[in-house]
N, C-alpha and C. Protein backbone atom coordinates (compact mmCIF):
# COMPACT_ATOMS: atom_id res chain seq x y z
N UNK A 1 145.45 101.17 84.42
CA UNK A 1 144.06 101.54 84.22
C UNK A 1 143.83 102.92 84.83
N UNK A 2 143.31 104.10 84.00
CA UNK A 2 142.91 104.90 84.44
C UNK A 2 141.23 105.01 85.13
N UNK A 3 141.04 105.80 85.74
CA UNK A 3 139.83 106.53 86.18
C UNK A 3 139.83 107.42 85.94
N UNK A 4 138.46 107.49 85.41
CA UNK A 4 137.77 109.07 85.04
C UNK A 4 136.70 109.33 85.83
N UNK A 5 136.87 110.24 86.45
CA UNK A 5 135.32 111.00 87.23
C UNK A 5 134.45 110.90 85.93
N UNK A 6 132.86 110.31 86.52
CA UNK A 6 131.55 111.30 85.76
C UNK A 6 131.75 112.89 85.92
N UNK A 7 131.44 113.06 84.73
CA UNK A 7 131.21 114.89 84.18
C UNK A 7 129.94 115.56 85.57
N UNK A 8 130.59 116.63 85.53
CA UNK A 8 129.26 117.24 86.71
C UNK A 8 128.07 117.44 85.74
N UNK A 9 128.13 117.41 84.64
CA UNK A 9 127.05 117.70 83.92
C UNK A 9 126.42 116.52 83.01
N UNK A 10 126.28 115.58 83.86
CA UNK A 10 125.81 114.46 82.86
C UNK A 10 123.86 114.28 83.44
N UNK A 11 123.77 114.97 82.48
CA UNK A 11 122.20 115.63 82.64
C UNK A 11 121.58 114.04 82.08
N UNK A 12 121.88 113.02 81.11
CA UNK A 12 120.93 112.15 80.83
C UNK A 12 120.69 111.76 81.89
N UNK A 13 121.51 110.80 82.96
CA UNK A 13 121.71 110.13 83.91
C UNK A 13 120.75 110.67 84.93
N UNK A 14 120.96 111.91 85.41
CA UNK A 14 119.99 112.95 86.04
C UNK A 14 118.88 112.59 85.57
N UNK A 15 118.36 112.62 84.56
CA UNK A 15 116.68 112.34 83.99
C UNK A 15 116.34 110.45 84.58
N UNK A 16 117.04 109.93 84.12
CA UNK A 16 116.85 108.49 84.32
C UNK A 16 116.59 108.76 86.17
N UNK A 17 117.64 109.29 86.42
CA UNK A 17 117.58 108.81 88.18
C UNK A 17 116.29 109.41 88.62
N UNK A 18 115.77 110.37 88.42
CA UNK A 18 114.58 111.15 88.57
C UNK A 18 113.57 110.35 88.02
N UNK A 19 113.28 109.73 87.11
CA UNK A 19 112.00 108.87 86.08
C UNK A 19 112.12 107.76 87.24
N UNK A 20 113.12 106.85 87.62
CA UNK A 20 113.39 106.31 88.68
C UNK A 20 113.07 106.35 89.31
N UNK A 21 113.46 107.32 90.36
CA UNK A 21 112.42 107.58 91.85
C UNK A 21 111.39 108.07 91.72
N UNK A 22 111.23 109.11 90.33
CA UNK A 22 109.85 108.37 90.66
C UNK A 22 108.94 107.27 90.70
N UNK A 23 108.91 106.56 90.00
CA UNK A 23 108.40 105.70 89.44
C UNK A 23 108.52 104.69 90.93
N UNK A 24 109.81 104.38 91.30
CA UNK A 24 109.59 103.88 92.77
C UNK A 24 108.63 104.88 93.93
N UNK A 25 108.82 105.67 94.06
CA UNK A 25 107.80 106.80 94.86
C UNK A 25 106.40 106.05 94.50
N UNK A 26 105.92 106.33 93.09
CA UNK A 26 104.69 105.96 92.77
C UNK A 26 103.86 104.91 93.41
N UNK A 27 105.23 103.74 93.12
CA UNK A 27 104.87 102.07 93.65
C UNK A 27 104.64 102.10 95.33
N UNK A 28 105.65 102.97 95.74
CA UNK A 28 105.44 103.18 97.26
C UNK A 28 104.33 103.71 97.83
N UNK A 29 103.38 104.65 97.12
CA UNK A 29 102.57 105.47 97.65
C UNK A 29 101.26 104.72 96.76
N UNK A 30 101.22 103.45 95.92
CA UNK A 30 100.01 102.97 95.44
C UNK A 30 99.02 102.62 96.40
N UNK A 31 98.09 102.08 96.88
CA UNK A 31 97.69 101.27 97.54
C UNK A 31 97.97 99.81 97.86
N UNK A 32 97.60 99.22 98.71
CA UNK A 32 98.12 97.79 98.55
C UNK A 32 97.47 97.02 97.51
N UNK A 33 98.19 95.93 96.70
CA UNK A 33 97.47 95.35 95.37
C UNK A 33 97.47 95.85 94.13
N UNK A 34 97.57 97.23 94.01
CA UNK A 34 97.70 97.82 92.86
C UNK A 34 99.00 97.76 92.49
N UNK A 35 99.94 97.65 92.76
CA UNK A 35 101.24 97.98 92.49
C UNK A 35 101.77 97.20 91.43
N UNK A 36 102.05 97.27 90.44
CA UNK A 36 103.12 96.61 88.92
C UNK A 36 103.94 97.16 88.42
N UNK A 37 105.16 96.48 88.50
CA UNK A 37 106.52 96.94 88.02
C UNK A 37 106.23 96.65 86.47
N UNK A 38 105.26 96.10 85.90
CA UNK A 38 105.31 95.76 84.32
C UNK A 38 104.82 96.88 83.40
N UNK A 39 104.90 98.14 84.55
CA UNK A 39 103.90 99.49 83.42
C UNK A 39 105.52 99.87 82.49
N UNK A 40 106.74 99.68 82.64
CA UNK A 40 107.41 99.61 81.62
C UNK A 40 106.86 99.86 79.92
């Protein structure tokens, strides 16, 4: 079995991880009660 490194340039992944934290950031900084993981 080989291994392959991820590409330094795998820009989708980059977008996802970013939409990600944010989106956790968001939940973190809501108020208490407001918070829903279902805005998907």
């Amino acid at each position: 079995m080989l291994w392959i490194a991820p590409s330094e340039k795998d820009t989708d992944n980059a977008a996802l991880e970013k939409r990600f934290l944010g989106v956790v950031l968001q939940q973190l900084s809501a108020p208490e009660g407001q918070t829903s993981f279902k805005s998907f």
